[in-house]
C-alpha atoms as a PDB file:
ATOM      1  CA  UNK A   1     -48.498 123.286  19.098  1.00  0.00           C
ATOM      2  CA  UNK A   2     -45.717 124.902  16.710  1.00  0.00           C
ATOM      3  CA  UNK A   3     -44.009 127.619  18.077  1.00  0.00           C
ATOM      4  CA  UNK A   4     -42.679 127.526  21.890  1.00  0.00           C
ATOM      5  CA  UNK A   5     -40.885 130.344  23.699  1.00  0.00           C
ATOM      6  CA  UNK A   6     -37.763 129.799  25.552  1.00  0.00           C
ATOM      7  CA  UNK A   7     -38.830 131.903  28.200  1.00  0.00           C
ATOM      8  CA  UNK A   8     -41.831 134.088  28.758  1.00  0.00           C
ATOM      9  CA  UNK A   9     -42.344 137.187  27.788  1.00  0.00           C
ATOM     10  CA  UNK A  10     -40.319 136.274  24.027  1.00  0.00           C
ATOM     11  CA  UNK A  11     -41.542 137.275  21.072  1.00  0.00           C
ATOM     12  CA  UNK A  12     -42.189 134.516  18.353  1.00  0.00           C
ATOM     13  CA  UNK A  13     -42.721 134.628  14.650  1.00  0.00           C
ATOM     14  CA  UNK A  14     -44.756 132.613  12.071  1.00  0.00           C
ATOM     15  CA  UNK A  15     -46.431 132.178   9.028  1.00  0.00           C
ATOM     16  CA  UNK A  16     -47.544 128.861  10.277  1.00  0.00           C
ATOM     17  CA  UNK A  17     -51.787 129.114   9.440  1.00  0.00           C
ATOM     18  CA  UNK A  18     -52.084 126.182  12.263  1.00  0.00           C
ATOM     19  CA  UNK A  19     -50.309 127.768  14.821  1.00  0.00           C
ATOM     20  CA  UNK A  20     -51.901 130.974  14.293  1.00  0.00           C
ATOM     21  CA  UNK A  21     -55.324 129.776  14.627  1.00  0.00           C
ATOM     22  CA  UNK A  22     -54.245 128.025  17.153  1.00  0.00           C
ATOM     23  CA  UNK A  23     -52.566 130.707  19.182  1.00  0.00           C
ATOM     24  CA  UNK A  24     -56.189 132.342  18.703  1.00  0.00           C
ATOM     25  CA  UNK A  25     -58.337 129.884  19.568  1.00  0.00           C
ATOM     26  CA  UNK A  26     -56.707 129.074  22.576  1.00  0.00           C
ATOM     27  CA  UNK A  27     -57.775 132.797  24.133  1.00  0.00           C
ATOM     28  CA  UNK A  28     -60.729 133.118  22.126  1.00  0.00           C
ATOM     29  CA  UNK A  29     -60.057 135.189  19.593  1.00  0.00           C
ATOM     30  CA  UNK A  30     -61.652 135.119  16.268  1.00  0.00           C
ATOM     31  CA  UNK A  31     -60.386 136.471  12.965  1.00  0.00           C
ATOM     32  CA  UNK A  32     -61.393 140.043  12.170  1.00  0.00           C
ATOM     33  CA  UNK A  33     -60.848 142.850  10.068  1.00  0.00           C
ATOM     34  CA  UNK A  34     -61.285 146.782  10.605  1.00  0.00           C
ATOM     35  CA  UNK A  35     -64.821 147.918   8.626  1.00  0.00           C
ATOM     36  CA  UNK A  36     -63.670 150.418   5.842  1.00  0.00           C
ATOM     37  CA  UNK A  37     -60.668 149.500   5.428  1.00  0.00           C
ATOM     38  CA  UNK A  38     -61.355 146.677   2.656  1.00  0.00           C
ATOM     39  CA  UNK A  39     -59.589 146.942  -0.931  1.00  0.00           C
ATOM     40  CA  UNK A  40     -59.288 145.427  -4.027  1.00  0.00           C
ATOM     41  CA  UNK A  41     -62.030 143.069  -2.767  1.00  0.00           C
ATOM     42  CA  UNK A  42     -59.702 142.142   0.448  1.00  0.00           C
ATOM     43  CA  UNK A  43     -60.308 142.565   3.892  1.00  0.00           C
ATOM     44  CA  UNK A  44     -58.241 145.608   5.377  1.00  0.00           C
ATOM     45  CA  UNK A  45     -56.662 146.152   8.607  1.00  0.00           C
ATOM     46  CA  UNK A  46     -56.341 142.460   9.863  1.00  0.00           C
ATOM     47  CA  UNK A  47     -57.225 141.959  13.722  1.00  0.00           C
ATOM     48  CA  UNK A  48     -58.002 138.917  15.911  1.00  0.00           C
ATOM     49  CA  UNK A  49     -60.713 139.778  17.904  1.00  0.00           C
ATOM     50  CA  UNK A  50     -60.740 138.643  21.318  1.00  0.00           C
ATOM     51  CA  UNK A  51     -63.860 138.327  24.168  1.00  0.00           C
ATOM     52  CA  UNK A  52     -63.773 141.919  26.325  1.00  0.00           C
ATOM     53  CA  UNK A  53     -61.057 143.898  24.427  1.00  0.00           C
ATOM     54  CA  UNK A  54     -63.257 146.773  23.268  1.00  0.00           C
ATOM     55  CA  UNK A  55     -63.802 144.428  19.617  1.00  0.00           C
ATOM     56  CA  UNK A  56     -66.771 146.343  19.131  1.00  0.00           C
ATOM     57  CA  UNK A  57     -65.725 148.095  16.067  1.00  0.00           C
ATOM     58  CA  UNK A  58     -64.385 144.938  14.368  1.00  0.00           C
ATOM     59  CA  UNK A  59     -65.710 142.574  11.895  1.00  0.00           C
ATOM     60  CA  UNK A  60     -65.413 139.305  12.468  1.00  0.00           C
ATOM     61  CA  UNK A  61     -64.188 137.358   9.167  1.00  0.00           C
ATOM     62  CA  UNK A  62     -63.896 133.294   8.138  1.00  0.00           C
ATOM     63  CA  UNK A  63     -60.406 132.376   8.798  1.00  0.00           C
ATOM     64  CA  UNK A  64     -60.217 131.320   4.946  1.00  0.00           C
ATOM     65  CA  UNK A  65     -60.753 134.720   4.160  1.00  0.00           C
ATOM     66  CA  UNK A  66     -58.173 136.087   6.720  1.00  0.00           C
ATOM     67  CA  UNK A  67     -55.368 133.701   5.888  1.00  0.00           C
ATOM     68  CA  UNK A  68     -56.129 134.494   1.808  1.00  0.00           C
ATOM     69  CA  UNK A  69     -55.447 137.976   2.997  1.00  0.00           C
ATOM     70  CA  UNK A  70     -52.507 137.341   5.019  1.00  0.00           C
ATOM     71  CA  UNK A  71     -50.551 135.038   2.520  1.00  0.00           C
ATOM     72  CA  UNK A  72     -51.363 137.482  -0.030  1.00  0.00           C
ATOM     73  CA  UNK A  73     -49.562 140.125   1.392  1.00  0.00           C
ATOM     74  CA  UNK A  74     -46.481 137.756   2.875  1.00  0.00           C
ATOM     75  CA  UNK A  75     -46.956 139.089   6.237  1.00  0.00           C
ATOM     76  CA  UNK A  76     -45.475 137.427   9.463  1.00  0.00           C
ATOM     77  CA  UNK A  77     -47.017 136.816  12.733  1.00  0.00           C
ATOM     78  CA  UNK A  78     -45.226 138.253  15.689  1.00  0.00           C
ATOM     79  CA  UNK A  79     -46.858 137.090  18.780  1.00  0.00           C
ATOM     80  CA  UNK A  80     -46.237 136.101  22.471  1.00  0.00           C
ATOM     81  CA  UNK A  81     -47.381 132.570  23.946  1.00  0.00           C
ATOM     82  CA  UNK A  82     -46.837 134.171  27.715  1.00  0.00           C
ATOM     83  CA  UNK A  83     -46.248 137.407  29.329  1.00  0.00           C
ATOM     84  CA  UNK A  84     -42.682 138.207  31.077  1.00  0.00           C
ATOM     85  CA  UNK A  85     -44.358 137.335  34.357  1.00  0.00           C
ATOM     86  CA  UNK A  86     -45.794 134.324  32.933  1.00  0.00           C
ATOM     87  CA  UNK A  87     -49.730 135.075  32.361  1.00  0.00           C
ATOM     88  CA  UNK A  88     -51.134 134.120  28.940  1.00  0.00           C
ATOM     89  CA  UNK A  89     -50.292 136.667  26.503  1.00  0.00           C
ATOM     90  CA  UNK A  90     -52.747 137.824  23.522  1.00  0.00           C
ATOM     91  CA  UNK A  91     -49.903 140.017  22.197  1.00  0.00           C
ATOM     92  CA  UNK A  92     -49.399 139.642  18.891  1.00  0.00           C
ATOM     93  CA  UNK A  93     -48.137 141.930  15.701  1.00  0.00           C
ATOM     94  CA  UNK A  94     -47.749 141.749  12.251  1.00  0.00           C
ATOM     95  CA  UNK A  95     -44.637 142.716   9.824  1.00  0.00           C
ATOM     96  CA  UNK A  96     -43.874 142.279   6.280  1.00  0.00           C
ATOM     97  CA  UNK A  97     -40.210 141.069   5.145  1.00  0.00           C
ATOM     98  CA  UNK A  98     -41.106 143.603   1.744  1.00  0.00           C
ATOM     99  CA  UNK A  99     -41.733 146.819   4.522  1.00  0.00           C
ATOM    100  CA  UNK A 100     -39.122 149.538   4.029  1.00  0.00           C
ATOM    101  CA  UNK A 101     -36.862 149.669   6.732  1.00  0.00           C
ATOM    102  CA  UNK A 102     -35.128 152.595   8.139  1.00  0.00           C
END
C-alpha cells in the first residue's frame, strides 16, 4: 500500500495517515506516546509501539489522537519497508520541514 522502496534497505517518507498505519499494523505496532512528555493538552514524544521492543515505558494512544498530534506539528514519516538484507524493517523516524537545519 502507498509507499514502495526501490530496493531494500531505502529510506521512505510520508505524511500519508493510511500508509502509516499501515506500515504499523503490518508489524504490530500500535500508536504510542512517551508518559510525561504531554503539552498543551497533546501527546508528547510520539512512538509506535511494537510487540517485544522493551515498549514498557510507553503509552499506547488512539491513532486519532496520534495523527491530530502529528498533523499538528507537520512532521514527516521517515521509515523503511525492508532492511538492506531484505528482512522486514520497523525502522522508522520522524522530521519536521520547519526544524532548523545546520
Amino acid at each position: 500500500m502507498g509507499e514502495e522502496e526501490d530496493y531494500p534497505g531505502q529510506t521512505l517518507a510520508t505524511q500519508n495517515h493510511d500508509v502509516i498505519e499501515h506500515w504499523a499494523d503490518e508489524r504490530g505496532g500500535k500508536p504510542a506516546t512517551v508518559p510525561g512528555t504531554e503539552h498543551n493538552g497533546l501527546p508528547g514524544v510520539l512512538r509506535i509501539n511494537f510487540p517485544g521492543y522493551g515498549g514498557k515505558s510507553l503509552k499506547e494512544i488512539p491513532w486519532s489522537e496520534w495523527f491530530k498530534t502529528f498533523d499538528e506539528r507537520k512532521l514527516v514519516f521517515l521509515f523503511q519497508q525492508k532492511m538492506s538484507d531484505g528482512h522486514q524493517s520497523n525502522f522508522f523516524h520522524f522530521d519536521s520541514p520547519f526544524r532548523e537545519h545546520d
